[in-house]
PDB file of N, CA and C in Angstrom:
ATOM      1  N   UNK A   1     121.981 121.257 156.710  1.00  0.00           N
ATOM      2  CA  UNK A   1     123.081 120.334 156.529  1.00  0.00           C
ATOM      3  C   UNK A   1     123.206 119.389 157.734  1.00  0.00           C
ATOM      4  N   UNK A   2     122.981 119.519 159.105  1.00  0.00           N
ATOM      5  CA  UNK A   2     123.039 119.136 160.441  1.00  0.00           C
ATOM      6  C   UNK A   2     121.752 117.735 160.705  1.00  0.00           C
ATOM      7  N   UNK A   3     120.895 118.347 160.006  1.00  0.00           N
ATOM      8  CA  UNK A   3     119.474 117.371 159.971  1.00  0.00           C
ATOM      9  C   UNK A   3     119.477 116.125 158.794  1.00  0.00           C
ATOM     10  N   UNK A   4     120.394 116.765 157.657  1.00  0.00           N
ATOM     11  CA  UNK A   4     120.306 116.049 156.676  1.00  0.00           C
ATOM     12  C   UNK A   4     121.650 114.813 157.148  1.00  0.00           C
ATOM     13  N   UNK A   5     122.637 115.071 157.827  1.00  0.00           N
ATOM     14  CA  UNK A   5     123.498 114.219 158.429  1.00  0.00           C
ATOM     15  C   UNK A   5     122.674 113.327 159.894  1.00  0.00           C
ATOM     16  N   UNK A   6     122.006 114.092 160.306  1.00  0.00           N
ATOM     17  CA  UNK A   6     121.116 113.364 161.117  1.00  0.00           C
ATOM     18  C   UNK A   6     120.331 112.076 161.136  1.00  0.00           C
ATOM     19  N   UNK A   7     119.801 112.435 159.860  1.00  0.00           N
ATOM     20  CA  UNK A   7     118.723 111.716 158.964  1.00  0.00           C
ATOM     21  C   UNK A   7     119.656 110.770 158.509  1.00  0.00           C
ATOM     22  N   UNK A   8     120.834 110.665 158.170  1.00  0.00           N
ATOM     23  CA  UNK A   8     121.364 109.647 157.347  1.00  0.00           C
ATOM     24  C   UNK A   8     121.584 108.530 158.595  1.00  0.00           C
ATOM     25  N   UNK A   9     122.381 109.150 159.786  1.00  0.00           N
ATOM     26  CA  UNK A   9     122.582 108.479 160.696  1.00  0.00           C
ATOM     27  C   UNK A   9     121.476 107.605 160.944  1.00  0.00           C
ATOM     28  N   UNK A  10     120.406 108.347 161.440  1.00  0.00           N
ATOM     29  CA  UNK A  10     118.947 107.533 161.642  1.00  0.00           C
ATOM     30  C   UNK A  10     118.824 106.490 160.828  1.00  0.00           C
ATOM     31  N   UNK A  11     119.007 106.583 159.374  1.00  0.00           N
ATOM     32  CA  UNK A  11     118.770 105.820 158.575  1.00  0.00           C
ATOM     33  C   UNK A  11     119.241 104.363 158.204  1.00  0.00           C
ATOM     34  N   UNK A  12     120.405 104.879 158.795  1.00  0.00           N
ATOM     35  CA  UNK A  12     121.768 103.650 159.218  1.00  0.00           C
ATOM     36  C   UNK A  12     121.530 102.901 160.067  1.00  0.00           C
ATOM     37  N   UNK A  13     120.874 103.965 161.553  1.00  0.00           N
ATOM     38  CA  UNK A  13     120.697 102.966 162.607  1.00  0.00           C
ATOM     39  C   UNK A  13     119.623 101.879 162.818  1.00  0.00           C
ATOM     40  N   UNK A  14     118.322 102.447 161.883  1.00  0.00           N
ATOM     41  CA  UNK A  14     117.471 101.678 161.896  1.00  0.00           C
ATOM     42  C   UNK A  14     117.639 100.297 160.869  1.00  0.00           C
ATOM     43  N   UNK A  15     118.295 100.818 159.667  1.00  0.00           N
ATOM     44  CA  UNK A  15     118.524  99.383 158.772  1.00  0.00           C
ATOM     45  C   UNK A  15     119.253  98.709 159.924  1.00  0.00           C
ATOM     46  N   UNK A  16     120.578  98.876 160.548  1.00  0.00           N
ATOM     47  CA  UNK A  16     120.891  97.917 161.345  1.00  0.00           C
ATOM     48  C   UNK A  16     120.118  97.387 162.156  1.00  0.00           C
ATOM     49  N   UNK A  17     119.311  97.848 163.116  1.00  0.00           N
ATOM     50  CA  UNK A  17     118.493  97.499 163.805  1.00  0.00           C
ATOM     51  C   UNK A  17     117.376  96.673 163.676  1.00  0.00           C
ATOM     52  N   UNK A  18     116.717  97.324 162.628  1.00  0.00           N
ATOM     53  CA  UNK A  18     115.732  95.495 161.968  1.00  0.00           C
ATOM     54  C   UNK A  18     116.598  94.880 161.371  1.00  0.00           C
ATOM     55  N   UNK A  19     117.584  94.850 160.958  1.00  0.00           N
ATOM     56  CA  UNK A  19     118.324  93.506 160.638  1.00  0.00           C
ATOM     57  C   UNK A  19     118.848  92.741 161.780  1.00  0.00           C
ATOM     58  N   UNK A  20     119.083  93.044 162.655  1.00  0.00           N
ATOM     59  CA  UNK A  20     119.578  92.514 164.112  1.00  0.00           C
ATOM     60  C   UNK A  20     118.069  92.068 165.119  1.00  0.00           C
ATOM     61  N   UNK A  21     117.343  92.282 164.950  1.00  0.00           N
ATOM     62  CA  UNK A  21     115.573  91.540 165.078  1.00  0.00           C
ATOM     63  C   UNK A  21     115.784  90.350 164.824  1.00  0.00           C
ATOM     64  N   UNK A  22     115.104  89.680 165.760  1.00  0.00           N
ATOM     65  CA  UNK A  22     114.497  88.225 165.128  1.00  0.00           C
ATOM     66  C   UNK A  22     112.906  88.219 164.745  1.00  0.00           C
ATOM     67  N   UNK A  23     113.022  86.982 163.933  1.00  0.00           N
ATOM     68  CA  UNK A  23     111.390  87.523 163.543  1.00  0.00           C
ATOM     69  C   UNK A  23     110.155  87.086 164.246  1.00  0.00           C
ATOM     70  N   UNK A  24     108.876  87.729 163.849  1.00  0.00           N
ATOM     71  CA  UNK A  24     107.762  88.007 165.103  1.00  0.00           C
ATOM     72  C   UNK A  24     106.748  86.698 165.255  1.00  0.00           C
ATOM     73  N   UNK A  25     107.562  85.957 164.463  1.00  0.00           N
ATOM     74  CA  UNK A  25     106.704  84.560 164.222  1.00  0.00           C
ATOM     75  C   UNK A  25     107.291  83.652 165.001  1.00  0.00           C
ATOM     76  N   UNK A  26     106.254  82.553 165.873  1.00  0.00           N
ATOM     77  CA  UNK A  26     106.474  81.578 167.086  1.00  0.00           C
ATOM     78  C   UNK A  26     107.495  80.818 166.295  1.00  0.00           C
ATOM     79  N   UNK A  27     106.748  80.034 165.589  1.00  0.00           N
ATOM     80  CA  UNK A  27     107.293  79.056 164.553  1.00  0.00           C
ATOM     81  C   UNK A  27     106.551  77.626 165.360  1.00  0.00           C
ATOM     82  N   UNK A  28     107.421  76.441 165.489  1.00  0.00           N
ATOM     83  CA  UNK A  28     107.446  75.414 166.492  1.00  0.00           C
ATOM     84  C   UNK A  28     107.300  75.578 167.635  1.00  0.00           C
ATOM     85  N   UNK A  29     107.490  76.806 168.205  1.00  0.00           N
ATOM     86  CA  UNK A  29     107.738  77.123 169.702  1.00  0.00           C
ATOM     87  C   UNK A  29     106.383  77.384 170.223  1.00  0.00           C
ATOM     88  N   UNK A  30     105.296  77.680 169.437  1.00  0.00           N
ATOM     89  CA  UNK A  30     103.868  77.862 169.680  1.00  0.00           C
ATOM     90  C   UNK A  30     103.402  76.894 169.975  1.00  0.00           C
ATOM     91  N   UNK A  31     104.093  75.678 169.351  1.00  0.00           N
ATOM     92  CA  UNK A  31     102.896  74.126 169.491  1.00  0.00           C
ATOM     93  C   UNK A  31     103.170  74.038 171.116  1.00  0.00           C
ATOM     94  N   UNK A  32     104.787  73.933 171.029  1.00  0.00           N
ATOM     95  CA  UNK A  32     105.230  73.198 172.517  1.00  0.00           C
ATOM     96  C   UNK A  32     104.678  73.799 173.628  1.00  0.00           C
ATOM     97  N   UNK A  33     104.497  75.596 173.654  1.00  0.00           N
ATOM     98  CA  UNK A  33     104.009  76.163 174.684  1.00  0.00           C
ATOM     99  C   UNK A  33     105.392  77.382 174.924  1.00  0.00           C
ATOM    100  N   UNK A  34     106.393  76.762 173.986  1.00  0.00           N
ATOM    101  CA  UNK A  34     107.741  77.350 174.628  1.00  0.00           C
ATOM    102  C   UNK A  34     107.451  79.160 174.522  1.00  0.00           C
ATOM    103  N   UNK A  35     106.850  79.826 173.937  1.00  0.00           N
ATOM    104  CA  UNK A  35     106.392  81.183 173.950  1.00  0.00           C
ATOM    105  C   UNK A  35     105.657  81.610 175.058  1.00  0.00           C
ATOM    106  N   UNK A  36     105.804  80.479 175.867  1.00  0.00           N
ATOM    107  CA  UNK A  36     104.689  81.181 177.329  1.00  0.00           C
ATOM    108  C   UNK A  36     106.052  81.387 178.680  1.00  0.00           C
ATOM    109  N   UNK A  37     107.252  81.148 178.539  1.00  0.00           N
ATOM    110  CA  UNK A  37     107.927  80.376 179.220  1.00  0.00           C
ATOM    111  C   UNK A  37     108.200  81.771 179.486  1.00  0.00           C
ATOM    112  N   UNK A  38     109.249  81.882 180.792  1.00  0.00           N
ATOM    113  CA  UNK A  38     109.725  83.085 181.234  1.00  0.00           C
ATOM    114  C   UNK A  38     110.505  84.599 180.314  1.00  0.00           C
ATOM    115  N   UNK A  39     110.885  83.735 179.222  1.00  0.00           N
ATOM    116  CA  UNK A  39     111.335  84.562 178.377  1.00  0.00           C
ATOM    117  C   UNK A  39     110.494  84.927 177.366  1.00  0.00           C
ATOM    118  N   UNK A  40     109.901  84.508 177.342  1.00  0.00           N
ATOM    119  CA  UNK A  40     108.642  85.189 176.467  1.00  0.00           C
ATOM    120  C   UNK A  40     107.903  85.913 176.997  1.00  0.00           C
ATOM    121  N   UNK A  41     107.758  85.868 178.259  1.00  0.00           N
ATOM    122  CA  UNK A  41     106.790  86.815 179.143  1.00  0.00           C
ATOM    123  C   UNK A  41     107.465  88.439 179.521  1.00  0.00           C
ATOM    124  N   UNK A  42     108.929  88.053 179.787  1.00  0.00           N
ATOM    125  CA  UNK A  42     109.661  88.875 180.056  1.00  0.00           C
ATOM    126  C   UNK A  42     110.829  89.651 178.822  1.00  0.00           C
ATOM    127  N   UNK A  43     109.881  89.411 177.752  1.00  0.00           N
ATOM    128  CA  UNK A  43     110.774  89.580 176.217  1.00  0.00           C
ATOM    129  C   UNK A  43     110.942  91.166 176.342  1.00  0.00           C
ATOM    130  N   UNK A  44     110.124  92.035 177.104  1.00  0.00           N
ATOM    131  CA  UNK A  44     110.248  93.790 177.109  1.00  0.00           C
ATOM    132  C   UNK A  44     111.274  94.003 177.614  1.00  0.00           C
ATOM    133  N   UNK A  45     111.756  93.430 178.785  1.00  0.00           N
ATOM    134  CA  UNK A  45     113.310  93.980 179.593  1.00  0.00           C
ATOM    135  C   UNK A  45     114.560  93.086 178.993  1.00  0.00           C
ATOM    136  N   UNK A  46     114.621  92.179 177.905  1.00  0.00           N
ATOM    137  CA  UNK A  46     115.628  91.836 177.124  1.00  0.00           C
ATOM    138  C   UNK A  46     116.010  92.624 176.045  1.00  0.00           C
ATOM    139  N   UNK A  47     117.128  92.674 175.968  1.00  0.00           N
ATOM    140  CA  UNK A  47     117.601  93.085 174.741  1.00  0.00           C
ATOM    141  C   UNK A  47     117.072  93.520 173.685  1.00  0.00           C
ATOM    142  N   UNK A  48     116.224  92.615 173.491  1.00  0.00           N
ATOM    143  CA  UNK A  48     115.452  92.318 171.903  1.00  0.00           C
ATOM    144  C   UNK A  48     114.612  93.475 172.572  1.00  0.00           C
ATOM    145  N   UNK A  49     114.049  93.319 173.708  1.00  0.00           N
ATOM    146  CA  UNK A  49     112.760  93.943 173.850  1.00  0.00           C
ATOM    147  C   UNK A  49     113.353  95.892 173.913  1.00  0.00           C
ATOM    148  N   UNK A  50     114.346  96.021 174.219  1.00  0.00           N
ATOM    149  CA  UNK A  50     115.408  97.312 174.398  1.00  0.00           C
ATOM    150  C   UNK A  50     115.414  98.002 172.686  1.00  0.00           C
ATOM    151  N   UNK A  51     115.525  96.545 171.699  1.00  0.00           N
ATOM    152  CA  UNK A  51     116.104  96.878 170.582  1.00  0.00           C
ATOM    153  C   UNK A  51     114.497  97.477 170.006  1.00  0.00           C
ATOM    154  N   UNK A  52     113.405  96.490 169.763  1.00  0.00           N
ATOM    155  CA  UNK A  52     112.152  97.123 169.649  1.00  0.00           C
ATOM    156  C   UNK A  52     111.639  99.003 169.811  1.00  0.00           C
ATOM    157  N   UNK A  53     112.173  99.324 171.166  1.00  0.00           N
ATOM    158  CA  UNK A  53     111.446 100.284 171.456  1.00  0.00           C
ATOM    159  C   UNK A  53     112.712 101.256 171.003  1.00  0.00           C
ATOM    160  N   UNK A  54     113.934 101.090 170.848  1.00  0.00           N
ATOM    161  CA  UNK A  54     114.594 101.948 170.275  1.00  0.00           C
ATOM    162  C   UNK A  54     114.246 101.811 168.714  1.00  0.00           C
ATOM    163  N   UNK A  55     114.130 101.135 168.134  1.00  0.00           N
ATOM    164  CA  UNK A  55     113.953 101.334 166.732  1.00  0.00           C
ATOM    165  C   UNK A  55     112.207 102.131 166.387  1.00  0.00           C
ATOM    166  N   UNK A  56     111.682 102.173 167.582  1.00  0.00           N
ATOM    167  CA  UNK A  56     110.235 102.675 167.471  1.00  0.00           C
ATOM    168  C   UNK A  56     110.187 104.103 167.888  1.00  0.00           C
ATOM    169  N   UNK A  57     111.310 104.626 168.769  1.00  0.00           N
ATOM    170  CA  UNK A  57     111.710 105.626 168.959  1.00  0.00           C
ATOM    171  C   UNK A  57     112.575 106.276 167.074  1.00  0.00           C
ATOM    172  N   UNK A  58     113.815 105.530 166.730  1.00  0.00           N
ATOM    173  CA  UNK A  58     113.933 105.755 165.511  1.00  0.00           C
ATOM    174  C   UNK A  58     113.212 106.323 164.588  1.00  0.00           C
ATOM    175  N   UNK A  59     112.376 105.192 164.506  1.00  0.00           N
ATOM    176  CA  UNK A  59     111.146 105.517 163.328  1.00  0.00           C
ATOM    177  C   UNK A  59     110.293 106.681 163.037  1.00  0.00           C
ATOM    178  N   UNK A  60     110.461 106.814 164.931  1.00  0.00           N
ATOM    179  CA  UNK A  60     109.060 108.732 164.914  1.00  0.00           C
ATOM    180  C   UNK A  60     110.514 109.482 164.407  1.00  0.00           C
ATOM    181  N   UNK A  61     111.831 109.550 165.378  1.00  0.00           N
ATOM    182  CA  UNK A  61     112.488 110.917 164.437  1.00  0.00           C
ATOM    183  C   UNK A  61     112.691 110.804 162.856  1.00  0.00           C
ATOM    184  N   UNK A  62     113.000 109.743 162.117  1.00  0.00           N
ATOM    185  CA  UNK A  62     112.833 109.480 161.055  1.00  0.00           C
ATOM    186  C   UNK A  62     112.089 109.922 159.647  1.00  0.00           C
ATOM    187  N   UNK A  63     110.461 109.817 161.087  1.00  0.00           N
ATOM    188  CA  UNK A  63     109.764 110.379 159.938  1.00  0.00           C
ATOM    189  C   UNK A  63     109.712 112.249 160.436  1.00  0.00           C
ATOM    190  N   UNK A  64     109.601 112.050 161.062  1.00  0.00           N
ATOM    191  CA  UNK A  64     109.698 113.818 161.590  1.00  0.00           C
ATOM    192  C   UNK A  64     110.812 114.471 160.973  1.00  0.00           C
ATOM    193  N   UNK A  65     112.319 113.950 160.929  1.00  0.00           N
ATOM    194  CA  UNK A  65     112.974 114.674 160.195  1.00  0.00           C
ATOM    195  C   UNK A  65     112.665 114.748 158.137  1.00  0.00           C
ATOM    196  N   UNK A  66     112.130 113.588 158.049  1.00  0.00           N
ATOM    197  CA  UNK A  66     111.616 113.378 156.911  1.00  0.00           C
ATOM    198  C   UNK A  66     110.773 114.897 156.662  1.00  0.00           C
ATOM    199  N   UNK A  67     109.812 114.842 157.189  1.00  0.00           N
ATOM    200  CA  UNK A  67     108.655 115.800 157.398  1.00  0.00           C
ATOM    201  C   UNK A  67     109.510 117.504 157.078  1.00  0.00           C
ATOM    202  N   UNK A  68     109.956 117.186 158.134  1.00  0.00           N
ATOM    203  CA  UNK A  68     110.816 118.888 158.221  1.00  0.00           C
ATOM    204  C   UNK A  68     112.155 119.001 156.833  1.00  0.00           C
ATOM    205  N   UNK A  69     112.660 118.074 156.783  1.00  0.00           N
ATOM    206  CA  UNK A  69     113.547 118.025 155.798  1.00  0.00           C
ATOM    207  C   UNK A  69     112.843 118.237 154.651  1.00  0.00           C
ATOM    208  N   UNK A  70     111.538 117.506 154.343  1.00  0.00           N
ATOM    209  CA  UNK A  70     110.781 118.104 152.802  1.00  0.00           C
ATOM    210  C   UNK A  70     109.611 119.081 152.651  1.00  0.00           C
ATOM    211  N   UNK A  71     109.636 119.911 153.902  1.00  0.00           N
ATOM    212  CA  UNK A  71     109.209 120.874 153.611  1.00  0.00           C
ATOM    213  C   UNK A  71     110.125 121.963 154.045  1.00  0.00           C
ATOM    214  N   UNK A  72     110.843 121.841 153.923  1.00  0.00           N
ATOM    215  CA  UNK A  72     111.770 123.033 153.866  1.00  0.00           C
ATOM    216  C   UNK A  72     111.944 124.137 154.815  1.00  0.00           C
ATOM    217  N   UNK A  73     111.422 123.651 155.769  1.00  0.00           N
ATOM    218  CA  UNK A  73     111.569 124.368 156.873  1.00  0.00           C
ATOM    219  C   UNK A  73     112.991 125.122 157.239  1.00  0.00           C
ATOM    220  N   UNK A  74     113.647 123.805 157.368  1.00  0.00           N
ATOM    221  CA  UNK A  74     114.756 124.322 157.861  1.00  0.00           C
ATOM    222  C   UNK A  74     115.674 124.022 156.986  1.00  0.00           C
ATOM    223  N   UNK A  75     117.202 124.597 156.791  1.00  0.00           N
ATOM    224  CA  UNK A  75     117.774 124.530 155.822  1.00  0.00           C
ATOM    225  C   UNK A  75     119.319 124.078 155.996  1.00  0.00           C
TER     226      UNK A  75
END
C-alpha cells in the first residue's frame, strides 16, 4: 500500500516535471550562435539543468517501483 502511494506520487511528479521542460530543440537560436552563449554552456547548474537530472532520477524509481510493484514482491 506504501509503494503503491509512492508510485502515484512519482507519477505526479514526473508529469509535472516534463511539462515544466522546455523543449530540446535550438530553434532560431542555432543560426545566431545564441546556444553557444554562457547559458547554454552552463545549462547543468540552472534550474532547467536541476529539473533534468531530477526527473532522470524520477524515472529510475519509477520504473523500479514499477518492477517491484508487478511482480509482487512486496505487498
Amino acid at each position: 500500500m506504501i509503494l503503491t502511494i509512492l508510485f502515484v506520487i512519482i507519477c505526479v511528479a514526473l508529469v509535472v516535471l516534463v511539462l515544466m521542460q522546455e523543449g530540446k530543440s535550438d530553434g532560431l537560436g542555432a543560426i545566431s550562435g545564441a546556444a553557444e552563449s554562457y547559458w547554454g554552456k552552463n545549462k547543468g547548474r540552472s534550474m532547467e539543468g536541476r529539473m533534468v537530472k531530477i526527473t532522470t532520477y524520477l524515472a529510475v524509481a519509477f520504473i523500479v517501483l514499477a518492477l517491484l510493484l508487478n511482480l509482487n514482491i512486496i505487498k
